[in-house]
PDB file of N, CA and C in Angstrom:
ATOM      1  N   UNK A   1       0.835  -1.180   0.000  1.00  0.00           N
ATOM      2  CA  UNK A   1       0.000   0.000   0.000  1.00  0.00           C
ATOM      3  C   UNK A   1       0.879   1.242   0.000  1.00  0.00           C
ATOM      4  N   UNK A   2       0.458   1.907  -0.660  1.00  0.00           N
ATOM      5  CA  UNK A   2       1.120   3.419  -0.768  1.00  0.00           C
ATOM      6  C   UNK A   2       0.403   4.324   0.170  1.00  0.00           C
ATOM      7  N   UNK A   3       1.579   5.005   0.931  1.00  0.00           N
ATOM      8  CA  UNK A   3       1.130   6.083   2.121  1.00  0.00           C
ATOM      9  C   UNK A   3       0.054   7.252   1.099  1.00  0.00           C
ATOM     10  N   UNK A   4      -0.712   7.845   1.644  1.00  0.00           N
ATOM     11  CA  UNK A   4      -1.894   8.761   1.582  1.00  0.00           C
ATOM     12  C   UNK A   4      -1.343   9.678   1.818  1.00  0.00           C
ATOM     13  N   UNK A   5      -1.661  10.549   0.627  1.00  0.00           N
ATOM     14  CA  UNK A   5      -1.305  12.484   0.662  1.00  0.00           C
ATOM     15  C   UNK A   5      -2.402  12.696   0.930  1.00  0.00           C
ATOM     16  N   UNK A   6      -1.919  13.470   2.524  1.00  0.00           N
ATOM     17  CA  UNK A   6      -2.813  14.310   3.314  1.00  0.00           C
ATOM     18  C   UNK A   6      -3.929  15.414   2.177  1.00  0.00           C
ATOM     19  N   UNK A   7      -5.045  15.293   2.908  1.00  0.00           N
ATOM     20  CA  UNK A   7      -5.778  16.183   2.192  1.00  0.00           C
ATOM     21  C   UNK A   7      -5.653  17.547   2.627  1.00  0.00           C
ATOM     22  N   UNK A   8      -6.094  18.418   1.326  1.00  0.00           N
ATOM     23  CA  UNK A   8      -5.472  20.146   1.533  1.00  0.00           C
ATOM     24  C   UNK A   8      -5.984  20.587   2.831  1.00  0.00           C
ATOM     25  N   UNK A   9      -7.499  19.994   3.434  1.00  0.00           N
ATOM     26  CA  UNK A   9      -7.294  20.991   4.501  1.00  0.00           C
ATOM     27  C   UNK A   9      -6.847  20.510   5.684  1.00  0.00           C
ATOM     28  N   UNK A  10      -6.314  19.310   5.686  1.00  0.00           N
ATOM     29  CA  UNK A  10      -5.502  18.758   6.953  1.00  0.00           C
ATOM     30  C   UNK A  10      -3.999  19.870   6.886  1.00  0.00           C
ATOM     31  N   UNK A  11      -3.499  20.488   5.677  1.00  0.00           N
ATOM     32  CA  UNK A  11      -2.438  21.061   5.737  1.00  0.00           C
ATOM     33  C   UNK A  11      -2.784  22.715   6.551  1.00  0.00           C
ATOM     34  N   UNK A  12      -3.783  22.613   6.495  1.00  0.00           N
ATOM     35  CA  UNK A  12      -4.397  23.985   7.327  1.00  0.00           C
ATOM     36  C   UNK A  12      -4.594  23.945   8.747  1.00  0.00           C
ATOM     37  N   UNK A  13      -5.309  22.572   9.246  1.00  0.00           N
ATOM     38  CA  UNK A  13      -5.243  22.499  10.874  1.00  0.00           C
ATOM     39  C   UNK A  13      -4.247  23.422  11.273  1.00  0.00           C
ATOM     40  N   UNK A  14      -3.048  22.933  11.138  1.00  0.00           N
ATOM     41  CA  UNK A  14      -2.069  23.597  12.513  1.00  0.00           C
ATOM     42  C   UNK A  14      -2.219  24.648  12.341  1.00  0.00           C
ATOM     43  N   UNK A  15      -1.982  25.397  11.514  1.00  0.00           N
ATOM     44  CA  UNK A  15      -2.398  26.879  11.089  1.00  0.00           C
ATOM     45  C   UNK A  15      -3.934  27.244  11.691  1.00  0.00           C
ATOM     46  N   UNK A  16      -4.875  26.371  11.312  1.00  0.00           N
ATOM     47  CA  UNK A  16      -6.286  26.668  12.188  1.00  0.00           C
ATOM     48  C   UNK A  16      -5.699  26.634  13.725  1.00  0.00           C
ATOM     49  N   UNK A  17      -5.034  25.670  14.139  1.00  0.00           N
ATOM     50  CA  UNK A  17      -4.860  25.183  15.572  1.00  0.00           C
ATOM     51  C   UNK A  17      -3.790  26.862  16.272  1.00  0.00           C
ATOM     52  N   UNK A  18      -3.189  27.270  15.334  1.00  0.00           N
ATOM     53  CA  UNK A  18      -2.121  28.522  15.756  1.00  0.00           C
ATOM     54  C   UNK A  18      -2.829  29.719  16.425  1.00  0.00           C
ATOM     55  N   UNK A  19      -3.708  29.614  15.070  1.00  0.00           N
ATOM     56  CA  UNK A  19      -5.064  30.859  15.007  1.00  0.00           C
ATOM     57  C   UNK A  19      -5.867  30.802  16.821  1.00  0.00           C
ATOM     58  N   UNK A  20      -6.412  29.040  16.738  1.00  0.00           N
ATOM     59  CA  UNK A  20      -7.307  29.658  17.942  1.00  0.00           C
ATOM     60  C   UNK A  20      -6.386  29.698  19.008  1.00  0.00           C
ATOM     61  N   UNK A  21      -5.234  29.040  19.091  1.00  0.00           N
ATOM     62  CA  UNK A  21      -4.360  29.503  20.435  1.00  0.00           C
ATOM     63  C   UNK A  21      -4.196  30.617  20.109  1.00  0.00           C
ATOM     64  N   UNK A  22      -3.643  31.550  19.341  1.00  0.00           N
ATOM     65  CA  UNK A  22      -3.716  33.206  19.089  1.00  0.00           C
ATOM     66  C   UNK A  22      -4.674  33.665  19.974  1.00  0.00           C
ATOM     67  N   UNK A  23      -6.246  33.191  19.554  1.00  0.00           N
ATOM     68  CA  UNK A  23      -7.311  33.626  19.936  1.00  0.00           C
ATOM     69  C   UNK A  23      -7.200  33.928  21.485  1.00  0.00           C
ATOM     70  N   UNK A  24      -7.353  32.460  21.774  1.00  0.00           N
ATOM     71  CA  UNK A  24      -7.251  32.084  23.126  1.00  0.00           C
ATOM     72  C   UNK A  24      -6.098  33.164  24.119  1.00  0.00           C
ATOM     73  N   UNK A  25      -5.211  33.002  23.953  1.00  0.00           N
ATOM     74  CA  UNK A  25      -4.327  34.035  24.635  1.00  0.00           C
ATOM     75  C   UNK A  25      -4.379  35.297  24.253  1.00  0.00           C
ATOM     76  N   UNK A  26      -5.123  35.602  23.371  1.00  0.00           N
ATOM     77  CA  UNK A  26      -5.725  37.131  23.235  1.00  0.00           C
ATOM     78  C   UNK A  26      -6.854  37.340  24.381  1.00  0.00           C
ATOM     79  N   UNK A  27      -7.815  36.042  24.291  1.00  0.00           N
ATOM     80  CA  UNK A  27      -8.553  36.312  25.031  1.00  0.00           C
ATOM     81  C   UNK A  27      -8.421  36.511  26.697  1.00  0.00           C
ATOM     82  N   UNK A  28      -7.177  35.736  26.827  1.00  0.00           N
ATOM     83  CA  UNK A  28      -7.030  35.740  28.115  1.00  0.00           C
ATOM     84  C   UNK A  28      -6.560  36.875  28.528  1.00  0.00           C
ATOM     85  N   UNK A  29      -5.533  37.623  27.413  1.00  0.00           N
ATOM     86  CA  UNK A  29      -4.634  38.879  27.809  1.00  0.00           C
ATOM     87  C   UNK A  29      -6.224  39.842  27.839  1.00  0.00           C
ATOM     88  N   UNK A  30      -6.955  40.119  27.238  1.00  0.00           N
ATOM     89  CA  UNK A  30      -8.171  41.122  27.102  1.00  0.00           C
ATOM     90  C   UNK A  30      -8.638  40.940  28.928  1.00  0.00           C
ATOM     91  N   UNK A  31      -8.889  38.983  28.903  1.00  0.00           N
ATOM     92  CA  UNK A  31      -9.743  39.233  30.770  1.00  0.00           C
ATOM     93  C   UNK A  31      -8.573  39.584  31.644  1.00  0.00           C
ATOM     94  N   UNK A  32      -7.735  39.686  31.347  1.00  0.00           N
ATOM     95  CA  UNK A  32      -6.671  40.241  32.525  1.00  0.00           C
ATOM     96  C   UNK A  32      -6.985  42.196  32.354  1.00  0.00           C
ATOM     97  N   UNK A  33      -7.055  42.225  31.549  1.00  0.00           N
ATOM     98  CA  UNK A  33      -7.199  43.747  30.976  1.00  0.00           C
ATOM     99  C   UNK A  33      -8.356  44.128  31.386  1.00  0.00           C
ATOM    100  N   UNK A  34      -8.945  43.230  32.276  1.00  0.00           N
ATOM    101  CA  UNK A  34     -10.659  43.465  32.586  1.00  0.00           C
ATOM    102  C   UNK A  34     -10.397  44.203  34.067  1.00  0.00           C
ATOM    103  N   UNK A  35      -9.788  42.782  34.622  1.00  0.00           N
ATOM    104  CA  UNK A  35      -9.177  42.765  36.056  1.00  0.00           C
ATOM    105  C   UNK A  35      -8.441  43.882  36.314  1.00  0.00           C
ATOM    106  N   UNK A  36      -7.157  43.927  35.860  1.00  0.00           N
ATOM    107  CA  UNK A  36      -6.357  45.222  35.859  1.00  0.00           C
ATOM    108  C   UNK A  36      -6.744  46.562  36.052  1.00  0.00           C
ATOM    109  N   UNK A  37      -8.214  47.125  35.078  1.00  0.00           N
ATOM    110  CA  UNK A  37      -8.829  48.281  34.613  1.00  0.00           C
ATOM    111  C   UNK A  37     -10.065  48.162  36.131  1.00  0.00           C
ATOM    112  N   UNK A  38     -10.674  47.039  36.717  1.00  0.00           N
ATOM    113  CA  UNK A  38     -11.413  47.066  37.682  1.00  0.00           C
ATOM    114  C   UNK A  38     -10.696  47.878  39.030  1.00  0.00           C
ATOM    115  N   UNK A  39      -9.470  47.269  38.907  1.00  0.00           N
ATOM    116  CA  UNK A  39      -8.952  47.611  40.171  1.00  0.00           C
ATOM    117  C   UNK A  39      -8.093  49.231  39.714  1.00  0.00           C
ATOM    118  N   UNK A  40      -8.511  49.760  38.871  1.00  0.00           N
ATOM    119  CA  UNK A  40      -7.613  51.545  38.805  1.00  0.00           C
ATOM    120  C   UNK A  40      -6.427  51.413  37.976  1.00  0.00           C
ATOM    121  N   UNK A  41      -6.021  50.166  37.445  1.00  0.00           N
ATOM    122  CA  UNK A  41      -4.755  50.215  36.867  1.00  0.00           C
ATOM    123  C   UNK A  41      -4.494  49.805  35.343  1.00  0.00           C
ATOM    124  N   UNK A  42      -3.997  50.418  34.738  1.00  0.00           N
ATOM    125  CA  UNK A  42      -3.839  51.059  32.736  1.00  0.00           C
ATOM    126  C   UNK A  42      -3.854  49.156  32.392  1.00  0.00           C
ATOM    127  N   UNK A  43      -4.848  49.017  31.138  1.00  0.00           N
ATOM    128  CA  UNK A  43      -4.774  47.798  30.465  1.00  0.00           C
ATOM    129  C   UNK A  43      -3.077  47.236  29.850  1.00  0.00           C
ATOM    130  N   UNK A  44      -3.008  46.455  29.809  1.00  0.00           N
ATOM    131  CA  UNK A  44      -1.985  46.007  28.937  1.00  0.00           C
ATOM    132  C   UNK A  44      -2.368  45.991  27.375  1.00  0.00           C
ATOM    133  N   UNK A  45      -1.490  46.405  26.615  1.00  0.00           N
ATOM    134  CA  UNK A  45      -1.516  46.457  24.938  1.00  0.00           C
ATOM    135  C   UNK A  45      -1.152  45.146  23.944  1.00  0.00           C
ATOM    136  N   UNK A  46      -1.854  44.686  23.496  1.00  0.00           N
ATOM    137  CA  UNK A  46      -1.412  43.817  22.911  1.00  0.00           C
ATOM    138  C   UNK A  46      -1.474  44.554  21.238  1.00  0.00           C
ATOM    139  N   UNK A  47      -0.300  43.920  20.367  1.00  0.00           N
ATOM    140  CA  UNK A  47       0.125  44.952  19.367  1.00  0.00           C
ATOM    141  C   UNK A  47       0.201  43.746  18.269  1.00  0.00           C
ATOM    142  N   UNK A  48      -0.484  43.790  17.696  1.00  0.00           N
ATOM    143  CA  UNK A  48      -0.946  43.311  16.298  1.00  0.00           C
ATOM    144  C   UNK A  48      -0.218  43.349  14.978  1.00  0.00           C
ATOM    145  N   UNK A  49       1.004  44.694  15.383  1.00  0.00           N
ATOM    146  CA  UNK A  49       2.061  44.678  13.727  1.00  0.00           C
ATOM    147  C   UNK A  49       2.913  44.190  14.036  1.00  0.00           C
ATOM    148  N   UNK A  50       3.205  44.274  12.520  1.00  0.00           N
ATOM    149  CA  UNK A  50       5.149  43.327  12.662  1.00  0.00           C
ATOM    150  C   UNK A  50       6.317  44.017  13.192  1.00  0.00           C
ATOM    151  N   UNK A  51       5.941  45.832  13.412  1.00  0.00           N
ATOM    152  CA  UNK A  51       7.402  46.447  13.899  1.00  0.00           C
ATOM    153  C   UNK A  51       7.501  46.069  15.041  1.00  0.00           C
ATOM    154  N   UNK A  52       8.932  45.265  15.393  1.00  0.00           N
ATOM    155  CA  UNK A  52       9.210  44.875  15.799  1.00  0.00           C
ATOM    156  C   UNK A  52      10.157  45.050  16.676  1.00  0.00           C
ATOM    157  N   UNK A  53      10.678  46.697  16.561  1.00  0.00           N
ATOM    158  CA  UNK A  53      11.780  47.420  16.480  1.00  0.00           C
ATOM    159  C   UNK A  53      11.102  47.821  18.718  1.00  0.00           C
ATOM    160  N   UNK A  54      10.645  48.391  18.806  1.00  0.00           N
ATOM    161  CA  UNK A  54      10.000  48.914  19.931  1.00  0.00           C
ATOM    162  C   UNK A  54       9.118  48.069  20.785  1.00  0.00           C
ATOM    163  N   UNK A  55       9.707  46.335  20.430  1.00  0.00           N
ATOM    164  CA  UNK A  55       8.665  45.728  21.649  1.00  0.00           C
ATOM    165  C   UNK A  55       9.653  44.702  22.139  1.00  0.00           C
ATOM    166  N   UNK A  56       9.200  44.133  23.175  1.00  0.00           N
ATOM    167  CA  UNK A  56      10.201  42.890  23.767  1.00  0.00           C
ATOM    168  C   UNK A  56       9.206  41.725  23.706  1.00  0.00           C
ATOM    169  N   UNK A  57       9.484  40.848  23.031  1.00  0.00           N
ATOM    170  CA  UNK A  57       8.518  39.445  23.111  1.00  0.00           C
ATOM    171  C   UNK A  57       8.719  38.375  24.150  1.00  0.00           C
ATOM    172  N   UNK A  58       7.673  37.992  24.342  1.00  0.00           N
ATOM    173  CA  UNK A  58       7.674  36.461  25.424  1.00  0.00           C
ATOM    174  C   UNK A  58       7.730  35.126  24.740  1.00  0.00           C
ATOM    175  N   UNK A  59       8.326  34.195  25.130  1.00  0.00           N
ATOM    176  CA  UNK A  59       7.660  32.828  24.961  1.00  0.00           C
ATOM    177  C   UNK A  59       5.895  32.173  25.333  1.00  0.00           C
ATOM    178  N   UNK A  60       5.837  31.895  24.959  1.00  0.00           N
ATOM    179  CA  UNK A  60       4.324  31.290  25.097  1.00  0.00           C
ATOM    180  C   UNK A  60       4.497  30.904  26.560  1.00  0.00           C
ATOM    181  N   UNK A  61       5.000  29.768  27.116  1.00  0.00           N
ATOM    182  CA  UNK A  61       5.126  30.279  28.112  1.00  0.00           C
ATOM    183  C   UNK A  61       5.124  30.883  29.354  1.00  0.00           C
ATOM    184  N   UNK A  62       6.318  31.841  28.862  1.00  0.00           N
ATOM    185  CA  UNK A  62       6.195  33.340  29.846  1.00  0.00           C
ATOM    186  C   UNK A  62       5.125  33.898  29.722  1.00  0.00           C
ATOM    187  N   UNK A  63       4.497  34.251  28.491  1.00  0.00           N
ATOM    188  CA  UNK A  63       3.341  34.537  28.287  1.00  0.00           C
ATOM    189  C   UNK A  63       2.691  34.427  29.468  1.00  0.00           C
ATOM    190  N   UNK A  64       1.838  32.732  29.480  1.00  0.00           N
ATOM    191  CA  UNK A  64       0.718  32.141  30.340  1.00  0.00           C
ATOM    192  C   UNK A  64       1.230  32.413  31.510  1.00  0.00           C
ATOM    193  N   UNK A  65       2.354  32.750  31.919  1.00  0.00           N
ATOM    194  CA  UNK A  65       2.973  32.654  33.667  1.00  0.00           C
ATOM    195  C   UNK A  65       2.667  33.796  33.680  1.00  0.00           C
ATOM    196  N   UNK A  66       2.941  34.967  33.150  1.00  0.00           N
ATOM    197  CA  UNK A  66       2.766  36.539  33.078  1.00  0.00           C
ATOM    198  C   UNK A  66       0.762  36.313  33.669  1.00  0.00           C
ATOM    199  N   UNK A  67       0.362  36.060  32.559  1.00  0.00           N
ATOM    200  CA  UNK A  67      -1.144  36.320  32.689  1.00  0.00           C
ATOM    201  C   UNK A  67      -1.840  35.569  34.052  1.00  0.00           C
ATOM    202  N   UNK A  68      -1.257  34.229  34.724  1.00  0.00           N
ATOM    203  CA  UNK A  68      -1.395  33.934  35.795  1.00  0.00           C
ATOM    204  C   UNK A  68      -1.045  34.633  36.497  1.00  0.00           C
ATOM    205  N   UNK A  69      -0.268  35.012  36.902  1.00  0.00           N
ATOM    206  CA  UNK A  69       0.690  36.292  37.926  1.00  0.00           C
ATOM    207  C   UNK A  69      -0.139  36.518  38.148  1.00  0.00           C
ATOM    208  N   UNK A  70      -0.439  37.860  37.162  1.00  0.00           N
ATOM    209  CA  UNK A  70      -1.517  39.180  36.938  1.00  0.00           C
ATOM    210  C   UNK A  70      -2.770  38.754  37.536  1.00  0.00           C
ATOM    211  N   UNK A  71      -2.926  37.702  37.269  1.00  0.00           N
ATOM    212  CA  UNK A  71      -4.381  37.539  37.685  1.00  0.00           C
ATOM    213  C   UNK A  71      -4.516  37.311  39.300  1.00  0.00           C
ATOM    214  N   UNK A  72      -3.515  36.852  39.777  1.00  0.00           N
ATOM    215  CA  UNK A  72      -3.225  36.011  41.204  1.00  0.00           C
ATOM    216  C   UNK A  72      -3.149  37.402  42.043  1.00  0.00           C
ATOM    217  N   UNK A  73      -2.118  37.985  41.115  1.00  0.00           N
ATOM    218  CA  UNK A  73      -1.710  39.320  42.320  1.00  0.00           C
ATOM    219  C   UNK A  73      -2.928  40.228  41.911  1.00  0.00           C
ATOM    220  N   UNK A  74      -3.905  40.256  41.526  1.00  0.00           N
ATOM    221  CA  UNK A  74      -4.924  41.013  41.182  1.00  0.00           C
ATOM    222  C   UNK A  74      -6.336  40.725  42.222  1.00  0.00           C
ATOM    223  N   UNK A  75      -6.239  39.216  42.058  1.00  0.00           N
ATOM    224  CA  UNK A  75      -7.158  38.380  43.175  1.00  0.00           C
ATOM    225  C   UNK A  75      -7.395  38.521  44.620  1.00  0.00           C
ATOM    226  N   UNK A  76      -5.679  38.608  44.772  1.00  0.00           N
ATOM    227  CA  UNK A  76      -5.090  38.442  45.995  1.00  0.00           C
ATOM    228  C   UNK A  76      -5.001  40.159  46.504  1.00  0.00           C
ATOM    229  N   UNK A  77      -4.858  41.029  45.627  1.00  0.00           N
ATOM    230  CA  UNK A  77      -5.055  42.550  46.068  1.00  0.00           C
ATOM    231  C   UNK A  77      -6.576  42.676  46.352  1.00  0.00           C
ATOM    232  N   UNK A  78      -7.554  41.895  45.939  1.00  0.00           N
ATOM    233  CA  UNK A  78      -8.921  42.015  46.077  1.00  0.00           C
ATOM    234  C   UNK A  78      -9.370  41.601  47.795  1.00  0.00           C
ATOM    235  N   UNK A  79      -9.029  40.491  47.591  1.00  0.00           N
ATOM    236  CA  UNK A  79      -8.958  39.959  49.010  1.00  0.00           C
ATOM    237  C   UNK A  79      -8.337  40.457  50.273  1.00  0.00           C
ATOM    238  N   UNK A  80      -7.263  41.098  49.922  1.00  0.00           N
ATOM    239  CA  UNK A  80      -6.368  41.917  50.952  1.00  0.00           C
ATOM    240  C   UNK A  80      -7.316  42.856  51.320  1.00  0.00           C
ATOM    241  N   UNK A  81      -7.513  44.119  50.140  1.00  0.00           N
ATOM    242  CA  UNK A  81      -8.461  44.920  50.272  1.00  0.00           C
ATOM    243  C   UNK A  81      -9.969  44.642  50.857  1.00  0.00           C
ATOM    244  N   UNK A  82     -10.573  43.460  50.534  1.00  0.00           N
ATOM    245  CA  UNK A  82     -11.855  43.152  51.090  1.00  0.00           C
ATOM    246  C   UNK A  82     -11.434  42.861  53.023  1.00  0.00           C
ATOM    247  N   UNK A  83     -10.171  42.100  53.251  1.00  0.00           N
ATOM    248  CA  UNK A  83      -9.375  41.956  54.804  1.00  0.00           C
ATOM    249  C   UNK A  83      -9.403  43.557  55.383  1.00  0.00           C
ATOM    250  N   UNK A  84      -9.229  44.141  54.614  1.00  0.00           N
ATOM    251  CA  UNK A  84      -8.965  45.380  55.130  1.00  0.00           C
ATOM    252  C   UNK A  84     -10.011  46.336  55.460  1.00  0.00           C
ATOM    253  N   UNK A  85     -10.913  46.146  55.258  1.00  0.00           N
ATOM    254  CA  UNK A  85     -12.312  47.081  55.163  1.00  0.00           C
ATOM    255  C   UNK A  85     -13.014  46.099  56.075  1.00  0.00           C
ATOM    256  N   UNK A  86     -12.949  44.775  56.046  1.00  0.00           N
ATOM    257  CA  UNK A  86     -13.747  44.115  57.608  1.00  0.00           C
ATOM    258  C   UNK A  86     -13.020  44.461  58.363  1.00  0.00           C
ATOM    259  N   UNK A  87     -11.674  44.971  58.408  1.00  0.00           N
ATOM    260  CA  UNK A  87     -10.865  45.296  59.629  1.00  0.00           C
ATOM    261  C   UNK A  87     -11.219  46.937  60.419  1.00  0.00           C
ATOM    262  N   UNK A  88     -11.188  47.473  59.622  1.00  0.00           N
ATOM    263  CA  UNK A  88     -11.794  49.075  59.679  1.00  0.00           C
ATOM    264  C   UNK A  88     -13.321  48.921  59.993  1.00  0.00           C
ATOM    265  N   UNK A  89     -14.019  48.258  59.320  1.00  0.00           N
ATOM    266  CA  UNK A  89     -15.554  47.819  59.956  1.00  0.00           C
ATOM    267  C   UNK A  89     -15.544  47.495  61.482  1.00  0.00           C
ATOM    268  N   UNK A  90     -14.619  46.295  61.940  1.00  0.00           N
ATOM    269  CA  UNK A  90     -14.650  45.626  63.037  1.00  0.00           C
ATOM    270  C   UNK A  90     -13.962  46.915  64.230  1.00  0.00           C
ATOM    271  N   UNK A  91     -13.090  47.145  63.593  1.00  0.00           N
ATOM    272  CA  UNK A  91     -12.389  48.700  64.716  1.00  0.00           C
ATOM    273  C   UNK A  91     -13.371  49.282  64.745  1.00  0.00           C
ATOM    274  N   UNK A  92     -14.312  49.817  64.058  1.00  0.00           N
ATOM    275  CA  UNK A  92     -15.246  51.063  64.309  1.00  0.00           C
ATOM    276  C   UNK A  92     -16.234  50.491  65.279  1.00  0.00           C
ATOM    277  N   UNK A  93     -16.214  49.652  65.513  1.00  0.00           N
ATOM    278  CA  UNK A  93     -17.887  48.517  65.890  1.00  0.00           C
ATOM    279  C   UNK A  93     -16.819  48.661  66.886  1.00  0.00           C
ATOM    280  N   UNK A  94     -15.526  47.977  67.350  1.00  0.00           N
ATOM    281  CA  UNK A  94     -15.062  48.089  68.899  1.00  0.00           C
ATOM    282  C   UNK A  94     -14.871  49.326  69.436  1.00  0.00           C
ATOM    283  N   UNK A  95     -14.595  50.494  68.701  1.00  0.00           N
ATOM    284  CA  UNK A  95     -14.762  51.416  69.559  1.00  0.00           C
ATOM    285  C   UNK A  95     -16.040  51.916  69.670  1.00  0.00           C
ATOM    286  N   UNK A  96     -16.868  51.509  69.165  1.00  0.00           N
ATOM    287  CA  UNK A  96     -18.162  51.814  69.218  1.00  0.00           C
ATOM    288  C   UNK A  96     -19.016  51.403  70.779  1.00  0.00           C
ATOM    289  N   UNK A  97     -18.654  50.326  70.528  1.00  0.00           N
ATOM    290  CA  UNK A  97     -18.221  49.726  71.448  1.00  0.00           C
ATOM    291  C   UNK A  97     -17.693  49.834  73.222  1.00  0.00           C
ATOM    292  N   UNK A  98     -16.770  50.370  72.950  1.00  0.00           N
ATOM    293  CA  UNK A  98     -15.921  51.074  73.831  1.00  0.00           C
ATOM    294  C   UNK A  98     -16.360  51.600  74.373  1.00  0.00           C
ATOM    295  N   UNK A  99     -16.943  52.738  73.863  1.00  0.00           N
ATOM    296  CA  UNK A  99     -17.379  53.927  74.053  1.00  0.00           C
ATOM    297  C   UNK A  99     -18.621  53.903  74.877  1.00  0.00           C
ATOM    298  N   UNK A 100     -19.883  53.013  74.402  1.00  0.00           N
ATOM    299  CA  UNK A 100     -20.820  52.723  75.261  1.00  0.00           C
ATOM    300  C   UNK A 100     -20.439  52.428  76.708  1.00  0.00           C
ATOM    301  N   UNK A 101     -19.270  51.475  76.590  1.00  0.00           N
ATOM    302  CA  UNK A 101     -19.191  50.882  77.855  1.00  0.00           C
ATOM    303  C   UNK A 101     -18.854  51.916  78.740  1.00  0.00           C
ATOM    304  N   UNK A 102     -17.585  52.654  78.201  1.00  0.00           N
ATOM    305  CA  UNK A 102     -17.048  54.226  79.327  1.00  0.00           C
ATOM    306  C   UNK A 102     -18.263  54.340  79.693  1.00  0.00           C
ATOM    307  N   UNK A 103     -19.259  55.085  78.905  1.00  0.00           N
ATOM    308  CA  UNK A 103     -20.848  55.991  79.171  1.00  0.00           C
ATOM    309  C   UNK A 103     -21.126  55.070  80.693  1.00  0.00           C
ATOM    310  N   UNK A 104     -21.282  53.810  80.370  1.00  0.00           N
ATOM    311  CA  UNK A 104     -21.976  52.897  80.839  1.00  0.00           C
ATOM    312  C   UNK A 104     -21.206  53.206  82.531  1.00  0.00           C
ATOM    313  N   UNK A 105     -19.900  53.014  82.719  1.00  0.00           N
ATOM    314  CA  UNK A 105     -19.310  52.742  83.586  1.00  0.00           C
ATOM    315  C   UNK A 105     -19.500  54.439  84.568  1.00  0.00           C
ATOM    316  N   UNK A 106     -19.207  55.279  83.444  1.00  0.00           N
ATOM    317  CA  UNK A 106     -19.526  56.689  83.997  1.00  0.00           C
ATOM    318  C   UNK A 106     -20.622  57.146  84.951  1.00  0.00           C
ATOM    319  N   UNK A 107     -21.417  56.558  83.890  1.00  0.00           N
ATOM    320  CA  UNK A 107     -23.055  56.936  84.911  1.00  0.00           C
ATOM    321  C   UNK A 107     -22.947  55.851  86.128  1.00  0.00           C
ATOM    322  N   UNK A 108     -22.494  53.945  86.028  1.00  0.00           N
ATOM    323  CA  UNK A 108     -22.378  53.709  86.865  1.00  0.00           C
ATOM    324  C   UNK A 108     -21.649  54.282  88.168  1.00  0.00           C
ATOM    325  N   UNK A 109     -20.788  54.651  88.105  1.00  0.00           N
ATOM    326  CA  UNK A 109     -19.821  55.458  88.522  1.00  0.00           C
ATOM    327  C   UNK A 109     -20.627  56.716  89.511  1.00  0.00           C
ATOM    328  N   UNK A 110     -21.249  57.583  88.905  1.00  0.00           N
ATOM    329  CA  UNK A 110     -22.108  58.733  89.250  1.00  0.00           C
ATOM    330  C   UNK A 110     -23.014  58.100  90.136  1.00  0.00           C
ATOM    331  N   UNK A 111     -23.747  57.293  89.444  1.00  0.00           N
ATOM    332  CA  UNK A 111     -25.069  56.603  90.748  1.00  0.00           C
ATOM    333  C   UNK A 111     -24.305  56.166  92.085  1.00  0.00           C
ATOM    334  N   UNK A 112     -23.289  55.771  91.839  1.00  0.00           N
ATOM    335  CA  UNK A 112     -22.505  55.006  93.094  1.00  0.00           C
ATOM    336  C   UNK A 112     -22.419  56.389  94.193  1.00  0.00           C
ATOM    337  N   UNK A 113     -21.903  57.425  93.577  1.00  0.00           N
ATOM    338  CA  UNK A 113     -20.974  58.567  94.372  1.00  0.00           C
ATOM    339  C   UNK A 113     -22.639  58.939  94.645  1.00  0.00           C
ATOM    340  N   UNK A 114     -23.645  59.293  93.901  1.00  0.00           N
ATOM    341  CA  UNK A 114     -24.941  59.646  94.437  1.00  0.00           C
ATOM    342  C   UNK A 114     -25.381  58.788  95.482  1.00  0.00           C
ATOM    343  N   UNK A 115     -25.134  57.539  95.884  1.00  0.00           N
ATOM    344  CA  UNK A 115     -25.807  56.710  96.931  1.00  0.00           C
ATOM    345  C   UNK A 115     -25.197  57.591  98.139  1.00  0.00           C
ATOM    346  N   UNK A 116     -23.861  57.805  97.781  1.00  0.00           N
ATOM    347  CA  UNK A 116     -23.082  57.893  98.973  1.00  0.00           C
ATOM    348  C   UNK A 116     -23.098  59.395  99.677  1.00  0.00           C
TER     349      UNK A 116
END
């Protein structure tokens, strides 16, 4: 038997297959660009021409480790920040707190010296 020449559009897959990983890590760089812009801070650019002269490239990769990062330290600034505002919540509520009790102890305090 004689080996089989691939048909023309099997010679296109990988090229289809390039495209949607393109896609795909476009898409991912855009939801990081979501995250980034939620929290106050400038999108990242992704640059579409061939000059080539004015950019520094990644490996694929570095790429995906970059866009994990971003996302982790983005997550993790969320969470800090959400730690931080139950913390300022919870201080205000203890001195709130606090404060009743002085009142509390004050007037106790007063009734006592009034018995006497």
């Amino acid at each position: 038997m004689f080996p089989v020449a691939p048909k023309p559009q099997d010679s296109s897959q990988p090229s289809d297959r390039l495209m949607t990983e393109k896609q795909q890590e476009e898409a991912e760089w855009e939801s990081i660009n979501v995250l980034l812009m939620m929290h106050g801070l400038k999108p990242l650019s992704l640059v579409k021409r061939t000059d080539l002269k004015d950019l520094i490239i990644f490996d694929k990769q570095s790429s995906q480790r970059m866009r994990q990062n971003l996302k982790l330290l983005v997550e993790e600034t969320s969470c800090q920040q959400n730690m931080i505002q139950e913390l300022i919540e919870t201080n205000q509520q203890l001195r709130n707190e606090l404060q009743l009790e002085q009142s509390r102890a004050a007037n106790q305090e007063q009734r006592a010296n009034d018995l006497e």
